[in-house]
Structures are given as C-alpha cells and as structure tokens.
C-alpha atoms as a PDB file:
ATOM      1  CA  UNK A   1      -8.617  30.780  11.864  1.00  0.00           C
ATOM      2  CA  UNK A   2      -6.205  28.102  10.755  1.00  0.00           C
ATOM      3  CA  UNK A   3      -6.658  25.851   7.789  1.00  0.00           C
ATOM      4  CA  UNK A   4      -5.833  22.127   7.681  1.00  0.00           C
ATOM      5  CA  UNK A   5      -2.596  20.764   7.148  1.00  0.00           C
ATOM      6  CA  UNK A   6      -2.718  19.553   3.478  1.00  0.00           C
ATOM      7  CA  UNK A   7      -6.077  17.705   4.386  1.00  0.00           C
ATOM      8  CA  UNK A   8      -8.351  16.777   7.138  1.00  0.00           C
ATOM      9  CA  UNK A   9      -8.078  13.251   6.025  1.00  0.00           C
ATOM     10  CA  UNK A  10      -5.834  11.515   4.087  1.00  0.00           C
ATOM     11  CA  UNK A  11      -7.763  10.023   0.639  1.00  0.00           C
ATOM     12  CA  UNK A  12      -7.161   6.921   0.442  1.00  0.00           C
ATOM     13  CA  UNK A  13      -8.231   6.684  -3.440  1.00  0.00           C
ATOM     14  CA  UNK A  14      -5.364   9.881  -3.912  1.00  0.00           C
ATOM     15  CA  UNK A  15      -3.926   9.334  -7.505  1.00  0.00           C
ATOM     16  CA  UNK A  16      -0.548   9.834  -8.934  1.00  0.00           C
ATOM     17  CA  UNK A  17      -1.404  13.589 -10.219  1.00  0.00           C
ATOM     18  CA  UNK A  18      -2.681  14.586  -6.917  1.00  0.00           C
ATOM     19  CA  UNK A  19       0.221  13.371  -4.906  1.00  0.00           C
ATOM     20  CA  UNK A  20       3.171  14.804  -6.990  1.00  0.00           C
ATOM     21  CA  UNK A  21       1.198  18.094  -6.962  1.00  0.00           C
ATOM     22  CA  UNK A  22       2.896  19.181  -3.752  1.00  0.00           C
ATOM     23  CA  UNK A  23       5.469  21.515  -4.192  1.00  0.00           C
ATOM     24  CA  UNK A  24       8.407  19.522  -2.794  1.00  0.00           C
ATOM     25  CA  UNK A  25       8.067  16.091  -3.652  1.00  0.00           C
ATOM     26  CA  UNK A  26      10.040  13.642  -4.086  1.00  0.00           C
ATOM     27  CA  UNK A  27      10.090  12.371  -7.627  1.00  0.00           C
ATOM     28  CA  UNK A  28      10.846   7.934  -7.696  1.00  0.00           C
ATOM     29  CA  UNK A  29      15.002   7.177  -7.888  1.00  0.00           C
ATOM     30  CA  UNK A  30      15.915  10.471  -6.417  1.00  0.00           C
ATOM     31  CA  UNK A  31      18.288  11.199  -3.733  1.00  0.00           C
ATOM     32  CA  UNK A  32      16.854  12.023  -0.572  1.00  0.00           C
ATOM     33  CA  UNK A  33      18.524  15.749   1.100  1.00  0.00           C
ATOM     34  CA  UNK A  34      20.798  15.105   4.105  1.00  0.00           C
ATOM     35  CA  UNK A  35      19.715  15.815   7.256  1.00  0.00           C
ATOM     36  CA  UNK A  36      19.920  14.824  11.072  1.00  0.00           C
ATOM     37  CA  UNK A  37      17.645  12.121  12.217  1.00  0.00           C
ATOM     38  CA  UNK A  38      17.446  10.739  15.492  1.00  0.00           C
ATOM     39  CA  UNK A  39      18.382   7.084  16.293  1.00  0.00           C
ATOM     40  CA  UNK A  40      15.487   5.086  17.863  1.00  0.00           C
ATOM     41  CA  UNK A  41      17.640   2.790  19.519  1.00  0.00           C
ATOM     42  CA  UNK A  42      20.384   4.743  20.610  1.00  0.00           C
ATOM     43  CA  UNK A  43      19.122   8.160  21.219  1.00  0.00           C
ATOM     44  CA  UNK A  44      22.330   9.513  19.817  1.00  0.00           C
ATOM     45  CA  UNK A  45      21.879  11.958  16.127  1.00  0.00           C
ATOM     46  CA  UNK A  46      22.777  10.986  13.430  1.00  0.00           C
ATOM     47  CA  UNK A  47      23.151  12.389   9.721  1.00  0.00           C
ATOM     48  CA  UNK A  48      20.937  10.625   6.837  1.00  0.00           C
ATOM     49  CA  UNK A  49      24.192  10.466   4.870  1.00  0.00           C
ATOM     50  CA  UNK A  50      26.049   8.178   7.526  1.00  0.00           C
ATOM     51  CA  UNK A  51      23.687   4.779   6.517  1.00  0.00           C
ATOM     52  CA  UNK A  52      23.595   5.096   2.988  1.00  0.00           C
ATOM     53  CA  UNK A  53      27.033   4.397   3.337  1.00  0.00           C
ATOM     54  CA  UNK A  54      25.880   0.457   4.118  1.00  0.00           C
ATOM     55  CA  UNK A  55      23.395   0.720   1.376  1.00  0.00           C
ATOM     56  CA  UNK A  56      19.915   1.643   0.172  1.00  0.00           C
ATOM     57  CA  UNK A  57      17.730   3.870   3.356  1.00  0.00           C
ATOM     58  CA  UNK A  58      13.804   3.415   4.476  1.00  0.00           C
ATOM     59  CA  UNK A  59      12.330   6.234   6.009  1.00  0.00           C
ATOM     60  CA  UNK A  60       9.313   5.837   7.091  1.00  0.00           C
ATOM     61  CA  UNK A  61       7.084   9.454   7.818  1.00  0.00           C
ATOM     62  CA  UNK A  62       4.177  10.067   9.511  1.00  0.00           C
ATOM     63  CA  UNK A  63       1.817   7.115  11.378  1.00  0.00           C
ATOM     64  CA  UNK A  64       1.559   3.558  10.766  1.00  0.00           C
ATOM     65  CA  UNK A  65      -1.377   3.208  12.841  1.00  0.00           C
END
C-alpha cells in the first residue's frame, strides 16, 4: 500500500506551524540551493545560480491551476 504524498489535499486554512514542520523547508530570506532547471522558453538547462546574477529569482512549484 502506498501512503499520500504529504496530503491528499492541500488545506487551504494550513498555518505557519504546520507548514515549517516539514523537514526541509525553506525558512523566509534564505538562499535557495543551486541546481539545474530547465528553461521554458529555450529548452536549453540552466543552473539556478546563472539568474541571480541579474537579481532577485521566482520559482514557482507545483500547479497554478
């Protein structure tokens, strides 16, 4: 049997205690790790490190819809 990732649902109601309860977030002001991403409008990788060389980075995880 496989259990849910983190939840069936995301809460929409989810405080501040229950969100920085995962293990490996992200506290506010700190520096996101480096890592490959892939360009959506070239294709072409790309390392996280390259663009905050023009200034402050959005990444945006998981769906918008």
């Amino acid at each position: 049997m496989t259990s849910a990732y983190n939840y069936e649902i995301f809460p929409l109601g989810m405080t501040d205690d229950e969100f920085t309860a995962f293990p490996d977030v992200l506290k506010t002001g700190a520096k996101a790790p480096d890592g490959v991403l892939i360009d959506v409008a070239t294709g072409e990788s790309v390392r996280l490190s390259d663009y905050w060389k023009n200034g402050p980075v959005l990444i945006e995880f998981g769906s918008i819809t």
